[in-house]
N, C-alpha and C. Protein backbone atom coordinates (compact mmCIF):
# COMPACT_ATOMS: atom_id res chain seq x y z
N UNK A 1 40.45 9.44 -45.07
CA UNK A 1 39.50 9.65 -43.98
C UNK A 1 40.24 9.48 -42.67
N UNK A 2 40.17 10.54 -41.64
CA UNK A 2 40.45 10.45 -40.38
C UNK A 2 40.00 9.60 -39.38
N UNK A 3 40.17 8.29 -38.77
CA UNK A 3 40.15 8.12 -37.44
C UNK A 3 39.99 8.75 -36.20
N UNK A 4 38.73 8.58 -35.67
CA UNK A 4 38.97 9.13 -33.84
C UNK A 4 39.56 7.87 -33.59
N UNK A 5 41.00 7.97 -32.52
CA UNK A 5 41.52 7.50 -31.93
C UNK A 5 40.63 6.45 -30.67
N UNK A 6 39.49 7.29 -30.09
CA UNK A 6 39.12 7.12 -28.91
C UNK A 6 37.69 6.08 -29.26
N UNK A 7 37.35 6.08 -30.53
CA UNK A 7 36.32 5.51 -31.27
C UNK A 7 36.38 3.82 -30.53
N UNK A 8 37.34 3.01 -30.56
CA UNK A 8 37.56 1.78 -29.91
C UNK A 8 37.07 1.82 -28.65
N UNK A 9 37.95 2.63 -27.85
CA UNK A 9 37.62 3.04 -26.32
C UNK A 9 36.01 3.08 -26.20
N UNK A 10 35.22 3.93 -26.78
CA UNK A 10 34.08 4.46 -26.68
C UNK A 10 33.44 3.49 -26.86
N UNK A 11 33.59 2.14 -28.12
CA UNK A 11 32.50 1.31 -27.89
C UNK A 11 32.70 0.37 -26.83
N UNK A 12 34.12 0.24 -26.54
CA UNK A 12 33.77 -0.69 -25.06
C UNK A 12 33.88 -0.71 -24.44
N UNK A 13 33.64 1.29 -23.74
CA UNK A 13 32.52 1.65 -22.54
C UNK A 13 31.01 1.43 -23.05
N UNK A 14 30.35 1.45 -24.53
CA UNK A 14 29.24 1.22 -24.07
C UNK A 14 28.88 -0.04 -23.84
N UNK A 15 29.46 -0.67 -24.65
CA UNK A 15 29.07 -2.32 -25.02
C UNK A 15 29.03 -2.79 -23.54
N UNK A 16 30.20 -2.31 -22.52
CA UNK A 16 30.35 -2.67 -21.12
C UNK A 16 29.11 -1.93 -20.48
N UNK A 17 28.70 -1.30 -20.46
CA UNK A 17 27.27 -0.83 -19.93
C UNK A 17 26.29 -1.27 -20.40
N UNK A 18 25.85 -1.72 -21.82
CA UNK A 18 25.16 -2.34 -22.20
C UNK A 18 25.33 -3.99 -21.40
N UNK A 19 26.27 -4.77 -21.26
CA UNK A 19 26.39 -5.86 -20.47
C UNK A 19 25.66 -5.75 -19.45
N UNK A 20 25.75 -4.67 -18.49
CA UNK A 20 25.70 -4.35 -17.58
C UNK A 20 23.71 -4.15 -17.10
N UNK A 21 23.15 -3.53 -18.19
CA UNK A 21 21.96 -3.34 -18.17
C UNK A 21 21.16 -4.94 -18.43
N UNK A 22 22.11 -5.60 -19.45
CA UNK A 22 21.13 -6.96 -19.98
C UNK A 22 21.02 -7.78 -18.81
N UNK A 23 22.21 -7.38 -17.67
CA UNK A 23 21.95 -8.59 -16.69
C UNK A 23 22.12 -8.41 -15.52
N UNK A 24 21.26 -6.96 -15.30
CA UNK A 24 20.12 -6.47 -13.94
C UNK A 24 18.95 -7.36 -14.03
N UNK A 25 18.68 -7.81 -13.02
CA UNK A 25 17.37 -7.95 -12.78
C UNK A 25 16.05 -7.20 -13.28
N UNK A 26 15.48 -6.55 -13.88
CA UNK A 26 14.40 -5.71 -13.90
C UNK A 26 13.43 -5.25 -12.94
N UNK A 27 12.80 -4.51 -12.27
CA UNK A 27 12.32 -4.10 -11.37
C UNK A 27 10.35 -4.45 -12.07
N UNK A 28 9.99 -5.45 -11.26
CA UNK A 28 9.10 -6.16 -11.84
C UNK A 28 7.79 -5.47 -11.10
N UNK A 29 6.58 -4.84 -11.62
CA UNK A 29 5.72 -4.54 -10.96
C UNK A 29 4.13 -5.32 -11.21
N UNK A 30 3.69 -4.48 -10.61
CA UNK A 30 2.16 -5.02 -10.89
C UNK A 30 1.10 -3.92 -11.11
N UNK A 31 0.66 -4.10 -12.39
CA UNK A 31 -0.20 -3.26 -12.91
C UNK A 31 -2.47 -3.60 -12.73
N UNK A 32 -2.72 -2.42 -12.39
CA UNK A 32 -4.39 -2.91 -12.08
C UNK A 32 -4.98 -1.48 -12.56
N UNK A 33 -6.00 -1.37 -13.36
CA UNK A 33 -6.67 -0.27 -14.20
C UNK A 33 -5.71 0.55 -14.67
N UNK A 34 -4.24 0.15 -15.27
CA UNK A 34 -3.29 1.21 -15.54
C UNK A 34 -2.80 2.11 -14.22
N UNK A 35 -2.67 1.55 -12.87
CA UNK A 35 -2.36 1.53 -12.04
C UNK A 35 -1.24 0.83 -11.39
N UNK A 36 0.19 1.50 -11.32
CA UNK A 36 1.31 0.74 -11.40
C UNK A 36 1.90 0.13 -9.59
N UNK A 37 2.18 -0.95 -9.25
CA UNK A 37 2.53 -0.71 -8.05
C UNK A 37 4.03 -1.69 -8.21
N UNK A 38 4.81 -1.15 -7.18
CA UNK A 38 6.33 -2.00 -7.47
C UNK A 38 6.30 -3.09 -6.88
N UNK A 39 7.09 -4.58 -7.04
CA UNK A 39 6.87 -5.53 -6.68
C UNK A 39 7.32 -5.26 -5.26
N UNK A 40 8.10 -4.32 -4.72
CA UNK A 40 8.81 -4.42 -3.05
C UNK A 40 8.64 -3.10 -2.79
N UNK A 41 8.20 -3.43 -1.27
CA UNK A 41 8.88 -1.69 -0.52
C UNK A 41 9.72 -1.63 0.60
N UNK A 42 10.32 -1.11 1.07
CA UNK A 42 11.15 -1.26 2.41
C UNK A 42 10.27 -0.83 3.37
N UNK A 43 10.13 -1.27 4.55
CA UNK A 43 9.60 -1.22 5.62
C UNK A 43 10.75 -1.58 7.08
N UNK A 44 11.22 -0.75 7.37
CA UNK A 44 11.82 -0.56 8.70
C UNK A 44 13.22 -1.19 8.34
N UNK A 45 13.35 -0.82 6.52
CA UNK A 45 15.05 -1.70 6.08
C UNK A 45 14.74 -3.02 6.07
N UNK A 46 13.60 -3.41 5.67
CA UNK A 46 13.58 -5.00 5.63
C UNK A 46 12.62 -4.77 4.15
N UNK A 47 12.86 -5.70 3.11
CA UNK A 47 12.42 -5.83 1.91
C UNK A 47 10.33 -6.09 2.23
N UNK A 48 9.64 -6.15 1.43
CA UNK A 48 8.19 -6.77 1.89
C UNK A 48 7.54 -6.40 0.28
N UNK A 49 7.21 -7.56 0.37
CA UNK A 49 6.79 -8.12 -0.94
C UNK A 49 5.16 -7.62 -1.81
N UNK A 50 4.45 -7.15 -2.70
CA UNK A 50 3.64 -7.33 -2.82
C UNK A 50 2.74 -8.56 -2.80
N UNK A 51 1.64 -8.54 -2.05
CA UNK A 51 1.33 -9.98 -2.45
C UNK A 51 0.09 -10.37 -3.33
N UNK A 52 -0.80 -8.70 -3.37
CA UNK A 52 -1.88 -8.56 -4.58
C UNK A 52 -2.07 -7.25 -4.69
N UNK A 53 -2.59 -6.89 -5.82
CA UNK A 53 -3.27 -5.67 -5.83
C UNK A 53 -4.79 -5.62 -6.40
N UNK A 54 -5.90 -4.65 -6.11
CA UNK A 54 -6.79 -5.17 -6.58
C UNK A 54 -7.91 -3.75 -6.40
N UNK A 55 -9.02 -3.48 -7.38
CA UNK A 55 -9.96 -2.05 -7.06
C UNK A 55 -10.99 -2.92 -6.40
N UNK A 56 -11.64 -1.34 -5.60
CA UNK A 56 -12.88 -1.53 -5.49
C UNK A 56 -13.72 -0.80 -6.27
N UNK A 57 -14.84 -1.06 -6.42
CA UNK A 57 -16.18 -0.52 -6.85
C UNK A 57 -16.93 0.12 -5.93
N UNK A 58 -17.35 1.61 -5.77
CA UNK A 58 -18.05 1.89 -4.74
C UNK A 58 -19.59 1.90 -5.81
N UNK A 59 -20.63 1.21 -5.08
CA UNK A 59 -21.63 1.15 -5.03
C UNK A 59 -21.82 0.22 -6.41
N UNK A 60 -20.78 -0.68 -6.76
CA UNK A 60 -20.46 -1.97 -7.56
C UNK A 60 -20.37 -0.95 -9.06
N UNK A 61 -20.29 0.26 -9.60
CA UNK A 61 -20.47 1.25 -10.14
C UNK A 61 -18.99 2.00 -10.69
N UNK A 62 -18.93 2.68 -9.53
CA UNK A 62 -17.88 3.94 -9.49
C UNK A 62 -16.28 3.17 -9.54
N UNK A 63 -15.64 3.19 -10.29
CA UNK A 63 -13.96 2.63 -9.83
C UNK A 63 -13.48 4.23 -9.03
N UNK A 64 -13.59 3.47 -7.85
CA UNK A 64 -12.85 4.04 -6.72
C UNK A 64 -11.59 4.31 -6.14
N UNK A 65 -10.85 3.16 -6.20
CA UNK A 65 -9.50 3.11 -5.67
C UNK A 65 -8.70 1.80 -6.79
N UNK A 66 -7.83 1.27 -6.69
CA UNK A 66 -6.76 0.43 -6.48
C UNK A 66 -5.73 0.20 -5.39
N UNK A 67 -6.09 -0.63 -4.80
CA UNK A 67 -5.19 -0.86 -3.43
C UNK A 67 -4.22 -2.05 -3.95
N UNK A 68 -3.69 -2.19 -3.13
CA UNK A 68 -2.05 -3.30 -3.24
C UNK A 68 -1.89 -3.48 -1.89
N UNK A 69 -1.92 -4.68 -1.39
CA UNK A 69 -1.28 -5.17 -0.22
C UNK A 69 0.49 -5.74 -0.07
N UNK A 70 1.00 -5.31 0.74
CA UNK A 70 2.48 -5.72 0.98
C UNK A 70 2.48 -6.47 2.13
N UNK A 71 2.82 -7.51 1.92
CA UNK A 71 3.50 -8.56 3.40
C UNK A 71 4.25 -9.58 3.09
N UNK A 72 5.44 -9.65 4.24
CA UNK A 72 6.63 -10.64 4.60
C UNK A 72 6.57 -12.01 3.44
N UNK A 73 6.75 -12.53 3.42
CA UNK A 73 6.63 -13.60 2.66
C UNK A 73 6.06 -14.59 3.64
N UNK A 74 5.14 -15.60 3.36
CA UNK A 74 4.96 -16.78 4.10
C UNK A 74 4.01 -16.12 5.14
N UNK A 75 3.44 -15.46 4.97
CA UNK A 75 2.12 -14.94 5.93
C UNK A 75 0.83 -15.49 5.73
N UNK A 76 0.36 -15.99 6.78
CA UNK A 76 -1.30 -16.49 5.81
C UNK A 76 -2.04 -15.65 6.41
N UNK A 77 -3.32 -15.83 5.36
CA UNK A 77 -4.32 -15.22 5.78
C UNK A 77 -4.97 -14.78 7.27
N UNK A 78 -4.54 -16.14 8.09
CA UNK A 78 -5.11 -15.72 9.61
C UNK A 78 -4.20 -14.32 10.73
N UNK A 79 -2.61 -14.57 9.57
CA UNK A 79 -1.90 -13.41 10.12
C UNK A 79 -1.78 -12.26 9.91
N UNK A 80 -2.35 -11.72 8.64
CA UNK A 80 -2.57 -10.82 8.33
C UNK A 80 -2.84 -9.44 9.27
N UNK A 81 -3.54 -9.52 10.01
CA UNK A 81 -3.70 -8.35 10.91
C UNK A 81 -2.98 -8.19 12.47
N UNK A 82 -2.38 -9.38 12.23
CA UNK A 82 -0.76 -9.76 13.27
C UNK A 82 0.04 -8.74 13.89
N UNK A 83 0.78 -8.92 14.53
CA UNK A 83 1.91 -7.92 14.41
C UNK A 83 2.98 -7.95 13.90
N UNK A 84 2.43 -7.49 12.41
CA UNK A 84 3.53 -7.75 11.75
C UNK A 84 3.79 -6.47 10.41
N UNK A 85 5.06 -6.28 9.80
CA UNK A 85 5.30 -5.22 9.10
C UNK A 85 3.95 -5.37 8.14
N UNK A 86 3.58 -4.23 7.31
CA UNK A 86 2.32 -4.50 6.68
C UNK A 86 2.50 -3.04 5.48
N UNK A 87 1.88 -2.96 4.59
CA UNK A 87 1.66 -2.09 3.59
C UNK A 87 0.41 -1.96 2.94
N UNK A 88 -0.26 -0.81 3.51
CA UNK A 88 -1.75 -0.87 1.77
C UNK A 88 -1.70 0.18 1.48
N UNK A 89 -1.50 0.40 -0.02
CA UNK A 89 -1.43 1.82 -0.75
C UNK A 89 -3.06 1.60 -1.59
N UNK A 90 -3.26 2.81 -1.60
CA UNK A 90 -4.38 3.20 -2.05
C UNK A 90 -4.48 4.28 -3.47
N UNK A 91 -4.46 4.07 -4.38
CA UNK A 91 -4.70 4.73 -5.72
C UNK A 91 -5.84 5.31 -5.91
N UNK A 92 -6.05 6.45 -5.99
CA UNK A 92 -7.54 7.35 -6.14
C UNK A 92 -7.67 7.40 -7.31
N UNK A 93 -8.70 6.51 -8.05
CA UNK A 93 -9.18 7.01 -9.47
C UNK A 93 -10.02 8.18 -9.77
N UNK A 94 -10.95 8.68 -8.43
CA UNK A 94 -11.58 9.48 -8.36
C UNK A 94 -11.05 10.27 -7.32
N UNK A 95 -11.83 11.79 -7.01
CA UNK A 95 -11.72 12.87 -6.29
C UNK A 95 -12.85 12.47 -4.98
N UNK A 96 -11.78 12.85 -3.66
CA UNK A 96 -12.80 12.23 -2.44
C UNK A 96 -11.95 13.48 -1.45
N UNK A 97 -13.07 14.05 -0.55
CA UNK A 97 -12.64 15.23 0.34
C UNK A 97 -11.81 14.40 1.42
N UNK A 98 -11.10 14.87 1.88
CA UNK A 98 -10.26 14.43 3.50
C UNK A 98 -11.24 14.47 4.19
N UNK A 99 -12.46 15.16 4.35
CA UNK A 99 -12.91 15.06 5.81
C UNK A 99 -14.32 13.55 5.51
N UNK A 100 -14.22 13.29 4.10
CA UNK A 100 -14.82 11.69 4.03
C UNK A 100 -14.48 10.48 4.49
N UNK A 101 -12.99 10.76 4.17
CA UNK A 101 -12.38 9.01 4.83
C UNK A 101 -12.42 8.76 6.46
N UNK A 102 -12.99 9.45 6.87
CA UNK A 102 -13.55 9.18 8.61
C UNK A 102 -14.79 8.60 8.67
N UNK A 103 -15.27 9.21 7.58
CA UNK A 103 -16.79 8.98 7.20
C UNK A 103 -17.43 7.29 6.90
N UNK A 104 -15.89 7.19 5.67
CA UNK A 104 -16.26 5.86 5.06
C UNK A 104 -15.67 4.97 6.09
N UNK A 105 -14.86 4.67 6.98
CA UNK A 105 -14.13 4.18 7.51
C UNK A 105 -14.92 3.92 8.89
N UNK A 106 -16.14 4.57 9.47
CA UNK A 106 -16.86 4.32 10.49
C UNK A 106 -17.08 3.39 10.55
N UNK A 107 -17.93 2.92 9.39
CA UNK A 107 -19.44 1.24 9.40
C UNK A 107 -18.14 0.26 9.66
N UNK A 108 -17.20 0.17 9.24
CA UNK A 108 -16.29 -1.06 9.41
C UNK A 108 -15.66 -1.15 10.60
N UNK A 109 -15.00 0.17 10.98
CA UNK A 109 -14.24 -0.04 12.34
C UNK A 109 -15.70 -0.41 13.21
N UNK A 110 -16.36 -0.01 13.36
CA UNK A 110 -17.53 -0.66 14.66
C UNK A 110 -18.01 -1.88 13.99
N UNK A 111 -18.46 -2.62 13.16
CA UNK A 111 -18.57 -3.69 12.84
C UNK A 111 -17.51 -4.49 13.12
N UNK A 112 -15.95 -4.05 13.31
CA UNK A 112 -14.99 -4.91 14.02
C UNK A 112 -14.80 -4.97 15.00
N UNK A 113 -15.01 -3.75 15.73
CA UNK A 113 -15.02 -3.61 17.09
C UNK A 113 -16.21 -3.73 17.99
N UNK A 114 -15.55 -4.40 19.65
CA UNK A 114 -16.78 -4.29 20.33
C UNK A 114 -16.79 -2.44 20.85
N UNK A 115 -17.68 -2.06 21.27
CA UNK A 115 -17.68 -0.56 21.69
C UNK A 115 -16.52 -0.62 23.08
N UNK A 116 -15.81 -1.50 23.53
CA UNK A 116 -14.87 -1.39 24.29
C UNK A 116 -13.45 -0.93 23.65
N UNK A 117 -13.69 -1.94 22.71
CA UNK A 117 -12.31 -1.44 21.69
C UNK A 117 -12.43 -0.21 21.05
N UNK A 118 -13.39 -0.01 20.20
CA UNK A 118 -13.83 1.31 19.76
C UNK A 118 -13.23 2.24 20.42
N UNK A 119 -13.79 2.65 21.57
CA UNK A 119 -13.68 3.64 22.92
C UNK A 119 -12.35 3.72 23.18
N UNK A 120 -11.19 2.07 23.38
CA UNK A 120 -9.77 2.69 23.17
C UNK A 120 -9.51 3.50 22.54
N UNK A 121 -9.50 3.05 21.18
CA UNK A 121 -9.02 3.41 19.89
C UNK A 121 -9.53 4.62 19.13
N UNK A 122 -10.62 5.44 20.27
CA UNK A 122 -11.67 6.55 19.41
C UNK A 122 -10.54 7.62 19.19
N UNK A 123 -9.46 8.21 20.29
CA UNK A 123 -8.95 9.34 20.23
C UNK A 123 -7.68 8.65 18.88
N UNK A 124 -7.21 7.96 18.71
CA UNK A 124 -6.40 7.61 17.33
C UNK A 124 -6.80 7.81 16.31
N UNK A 125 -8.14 6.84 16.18
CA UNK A 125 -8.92 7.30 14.89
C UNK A 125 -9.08 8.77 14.76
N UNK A 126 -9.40 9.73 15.68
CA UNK A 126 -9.83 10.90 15.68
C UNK A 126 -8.92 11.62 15.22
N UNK A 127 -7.55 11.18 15.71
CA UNK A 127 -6.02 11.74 15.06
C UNK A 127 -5.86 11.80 13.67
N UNK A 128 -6.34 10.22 12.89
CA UNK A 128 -5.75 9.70 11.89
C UNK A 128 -6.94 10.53 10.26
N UNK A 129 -7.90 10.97 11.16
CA UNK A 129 -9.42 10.96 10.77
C UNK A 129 -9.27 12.85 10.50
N UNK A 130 -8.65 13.49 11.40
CA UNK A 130 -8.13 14.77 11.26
C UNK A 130 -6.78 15.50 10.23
N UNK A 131 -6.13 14.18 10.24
CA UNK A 131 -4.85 14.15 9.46
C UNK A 131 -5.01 14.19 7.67
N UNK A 132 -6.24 13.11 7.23
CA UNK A 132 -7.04 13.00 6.05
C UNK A 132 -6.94 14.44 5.09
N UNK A 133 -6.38 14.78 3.91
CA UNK A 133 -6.62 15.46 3.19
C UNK A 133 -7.46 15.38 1.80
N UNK A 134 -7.53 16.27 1.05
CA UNK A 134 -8.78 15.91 -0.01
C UNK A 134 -7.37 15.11 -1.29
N UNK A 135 -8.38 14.54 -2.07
CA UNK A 135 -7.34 13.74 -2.99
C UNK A 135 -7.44 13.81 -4.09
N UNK A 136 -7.28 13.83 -5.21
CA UNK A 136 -7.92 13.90 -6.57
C UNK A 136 -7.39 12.61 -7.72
N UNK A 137 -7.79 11.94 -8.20
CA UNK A 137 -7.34 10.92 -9.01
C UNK A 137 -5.59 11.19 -9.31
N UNK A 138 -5.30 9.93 -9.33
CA UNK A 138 -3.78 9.83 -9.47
C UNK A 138 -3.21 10.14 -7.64
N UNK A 139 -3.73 10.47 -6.81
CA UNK A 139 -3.22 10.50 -5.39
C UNK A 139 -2.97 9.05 -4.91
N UNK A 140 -2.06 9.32 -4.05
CA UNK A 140 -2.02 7.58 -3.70
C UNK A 140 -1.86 7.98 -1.97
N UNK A 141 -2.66 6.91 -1.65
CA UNK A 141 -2.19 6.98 0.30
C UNK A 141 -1.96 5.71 0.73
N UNK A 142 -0.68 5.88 1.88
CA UNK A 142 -0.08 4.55 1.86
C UNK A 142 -0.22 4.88 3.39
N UNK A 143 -0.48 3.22 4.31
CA UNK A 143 -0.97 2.76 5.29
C UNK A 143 0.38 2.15 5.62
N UNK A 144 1.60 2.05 6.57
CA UNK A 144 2.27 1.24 6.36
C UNK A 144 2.57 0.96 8.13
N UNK A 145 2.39 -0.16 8.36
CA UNK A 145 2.62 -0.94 10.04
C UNK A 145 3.93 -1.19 10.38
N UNK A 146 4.98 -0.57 11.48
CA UNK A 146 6.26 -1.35 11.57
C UNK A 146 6.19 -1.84 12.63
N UNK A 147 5.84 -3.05 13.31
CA UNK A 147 6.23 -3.43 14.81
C UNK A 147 6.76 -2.75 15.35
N UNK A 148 6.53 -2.10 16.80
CA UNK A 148 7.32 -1.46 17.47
C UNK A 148 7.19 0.09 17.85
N UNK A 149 6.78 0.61 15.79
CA UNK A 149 6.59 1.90 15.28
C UNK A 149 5.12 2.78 15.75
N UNK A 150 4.75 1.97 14.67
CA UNK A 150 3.22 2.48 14.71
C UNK A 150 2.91 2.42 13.13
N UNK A 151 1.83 2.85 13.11
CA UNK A 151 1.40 2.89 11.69
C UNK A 151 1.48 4.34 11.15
N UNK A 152 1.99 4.48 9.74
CA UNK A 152 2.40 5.62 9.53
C UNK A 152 1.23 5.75 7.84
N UNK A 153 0.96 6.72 7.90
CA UNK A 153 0.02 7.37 6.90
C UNK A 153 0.85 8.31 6.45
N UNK A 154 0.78 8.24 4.62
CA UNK A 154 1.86 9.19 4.03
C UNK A 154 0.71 9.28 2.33
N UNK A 155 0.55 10.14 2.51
CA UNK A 155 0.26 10.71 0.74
C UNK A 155 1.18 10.98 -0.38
N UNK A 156 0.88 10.63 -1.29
CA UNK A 156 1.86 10.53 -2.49
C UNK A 156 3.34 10.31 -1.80
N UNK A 157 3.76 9.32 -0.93
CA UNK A 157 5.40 9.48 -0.74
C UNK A 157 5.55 10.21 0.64
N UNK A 158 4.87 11.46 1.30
CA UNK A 158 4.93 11.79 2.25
C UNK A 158 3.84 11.87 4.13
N UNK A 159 5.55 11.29 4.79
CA UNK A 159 4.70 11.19 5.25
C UNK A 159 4.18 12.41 6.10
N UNK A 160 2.78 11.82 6.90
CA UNK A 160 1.93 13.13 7.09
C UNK A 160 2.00 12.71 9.05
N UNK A 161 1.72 11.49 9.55
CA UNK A 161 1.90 11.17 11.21
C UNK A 161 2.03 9.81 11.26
N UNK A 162 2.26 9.47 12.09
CA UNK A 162 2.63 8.16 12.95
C UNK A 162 1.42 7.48 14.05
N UNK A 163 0.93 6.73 14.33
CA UNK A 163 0.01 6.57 15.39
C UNK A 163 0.49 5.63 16.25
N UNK A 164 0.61 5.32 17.11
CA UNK A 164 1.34 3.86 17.92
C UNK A 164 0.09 2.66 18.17
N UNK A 165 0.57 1.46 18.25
CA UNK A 165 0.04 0.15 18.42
C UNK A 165 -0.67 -0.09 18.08
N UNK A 166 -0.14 -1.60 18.34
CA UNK A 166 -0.33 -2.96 17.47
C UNK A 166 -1.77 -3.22 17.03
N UNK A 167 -2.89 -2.29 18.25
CA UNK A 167 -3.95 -3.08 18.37
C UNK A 167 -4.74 -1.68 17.13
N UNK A 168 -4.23 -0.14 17.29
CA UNK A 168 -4.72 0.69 16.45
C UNK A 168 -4.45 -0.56 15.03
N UNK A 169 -3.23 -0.88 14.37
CA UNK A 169 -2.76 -1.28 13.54
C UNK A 169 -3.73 -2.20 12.98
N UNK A 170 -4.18 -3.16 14.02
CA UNK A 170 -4.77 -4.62 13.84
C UNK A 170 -6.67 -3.76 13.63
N UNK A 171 -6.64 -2.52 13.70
CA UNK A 171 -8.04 -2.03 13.75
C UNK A 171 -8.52 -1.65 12.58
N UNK A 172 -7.24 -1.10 11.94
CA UNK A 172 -7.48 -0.24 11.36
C UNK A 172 -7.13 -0.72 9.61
N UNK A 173 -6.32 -1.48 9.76
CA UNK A 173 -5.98 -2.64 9.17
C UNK A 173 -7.29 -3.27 8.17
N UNK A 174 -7.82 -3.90 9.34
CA UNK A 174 -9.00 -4.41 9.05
C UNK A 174 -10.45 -3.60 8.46
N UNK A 175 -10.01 -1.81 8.36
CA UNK A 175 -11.69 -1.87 7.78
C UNK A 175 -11.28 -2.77 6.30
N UNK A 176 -10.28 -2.56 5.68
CA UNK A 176 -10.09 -3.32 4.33
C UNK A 176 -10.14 -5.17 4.45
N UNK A 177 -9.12 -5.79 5.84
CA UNK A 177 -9.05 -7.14 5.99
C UNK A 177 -9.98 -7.81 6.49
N UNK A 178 -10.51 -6.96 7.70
CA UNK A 178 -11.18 -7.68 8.95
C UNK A 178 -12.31 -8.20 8.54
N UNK A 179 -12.75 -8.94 9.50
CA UNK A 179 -14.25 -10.01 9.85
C UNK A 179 -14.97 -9.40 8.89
N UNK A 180 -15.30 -8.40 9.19
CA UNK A 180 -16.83 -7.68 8.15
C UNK A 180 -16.11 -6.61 7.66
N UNK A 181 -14.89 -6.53 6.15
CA UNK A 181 -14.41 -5.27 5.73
C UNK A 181 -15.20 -4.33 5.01
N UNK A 182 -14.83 -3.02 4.58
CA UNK A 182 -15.40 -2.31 3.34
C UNK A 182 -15.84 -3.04 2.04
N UNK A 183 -15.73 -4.00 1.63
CA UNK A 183 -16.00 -4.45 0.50
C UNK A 183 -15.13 -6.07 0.78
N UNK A 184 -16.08 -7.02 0.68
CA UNK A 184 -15.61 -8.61 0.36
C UNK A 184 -14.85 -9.01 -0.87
N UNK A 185 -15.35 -8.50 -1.54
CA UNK A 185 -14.31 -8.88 -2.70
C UNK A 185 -12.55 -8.52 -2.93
N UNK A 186 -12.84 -7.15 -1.85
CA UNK A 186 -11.46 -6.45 -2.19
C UNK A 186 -10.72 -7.23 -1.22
N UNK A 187 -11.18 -7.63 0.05
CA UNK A 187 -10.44 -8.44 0.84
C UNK A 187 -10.23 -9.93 0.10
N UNK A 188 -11.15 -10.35 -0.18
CA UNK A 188 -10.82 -12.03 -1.03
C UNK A 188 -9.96 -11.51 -2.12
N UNK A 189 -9.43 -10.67 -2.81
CA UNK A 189 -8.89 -10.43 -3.97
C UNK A 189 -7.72 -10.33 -3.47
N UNK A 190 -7.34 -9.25 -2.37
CA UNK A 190 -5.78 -9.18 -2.44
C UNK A 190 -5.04 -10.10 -0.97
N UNK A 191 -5.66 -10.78 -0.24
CA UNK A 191 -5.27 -11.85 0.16
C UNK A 191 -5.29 -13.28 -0.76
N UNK A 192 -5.96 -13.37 -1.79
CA UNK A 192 -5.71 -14.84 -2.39
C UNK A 192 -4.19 -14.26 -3.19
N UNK A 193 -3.66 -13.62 -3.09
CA UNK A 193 -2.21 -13.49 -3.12
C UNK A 193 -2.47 -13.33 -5.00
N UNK A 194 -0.97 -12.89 -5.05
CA UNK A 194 -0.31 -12.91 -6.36
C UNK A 194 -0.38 -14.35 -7.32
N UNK A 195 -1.03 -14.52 -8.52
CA UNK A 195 -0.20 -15.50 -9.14
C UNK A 195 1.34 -15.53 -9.70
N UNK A 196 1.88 -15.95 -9.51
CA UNK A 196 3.42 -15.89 -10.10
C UNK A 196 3.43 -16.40 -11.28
């Protein structure tokens, strides 16, 4: 019986790649209705952590979304709508038109706002509210804040515009965080943070 010569060689390139795989880290995520989100995203080249993910129920009924919040490490709850890097992706379990999420997004922004703030912030929203496309389950839309930047809105991965400041950010932020959000539970859920 013949020998391959190279047969030695060959197992220890794999065995050396095999080393190599056993002692990566694994890329650790977080899963919600079979809804996958990664434990990190980059935001302006700086790492930012998941810190929950969690659905809502529209009309305590319908599974609607899965959202995931991303922030800095060591953020509390009162900073949350801060100026600070920020992430909420949104998972569509269901099909919702673009020209709705202006729709749903009204009752909260004026329940946070006084009509002074509103009135700043009407021609942004109007931007962000025009930008909205239709979505169909498995779409994901990501909200992401960079100090400095603005807040950038991107569907599946792309992005779509940019809006500037802190205070749009801290507005808009909040129909999900703020004083009186879209749904209480979804805010108590993905601020009581990750268990580890």
């Amino acid at each position: 019986m013949k020998f391959d010569n190279h047969l030695p060689r060959s197992v220890a390139v794999l065995l050396f790649f095999l080393s190599i795989l056993c002692h990566t880290t694994p890329v650790r995520a977080l899963t919600v209705e079979s809804v996958t989100f990664s434990d990190t995203v980059q935001i302006g080249g700086k790492t930012v952590t998941i810190h929950n993910a969690a659905m809502l129920r529209y009309l305590k009924i319908i599974k609607a979304y899965v959202a995931a919040l991303y922030l800095p490490e060591g953020i509390s709850e009162e900073q949350v709508l801060s100026d600070i890097p920020k992430r909420l992706e949104l998972s569509y379990l269901v099909s919702i038109k673009g020209t709705d999420f202006g729709k749903g997004a009204a009752p909260s922004l004026e329940r946070n706002q006084t009509p002074a703030e509103l009135a700043r912030l009407q021609g942004r929203i109007d931007r962000i509210n025009t930008t909205y496309k239709d979505v169909k389950a498995g779409d994901r839309y990501s909200l992401t804040y960079l100090p400095g930047r603005g807040t950038e809105l991107a569907l599946n991965g792309t992005p779509l515009l940019t809006i500037e400041g802190a205070d749009f950010a801290a507005a808009y932020f909040g129909i999900w965080l703020g004083r009186e959000p879209i749904d209480e539970k979804l805010k108590r859920d993905l601020l009581k943070g990750r268990k580890k």
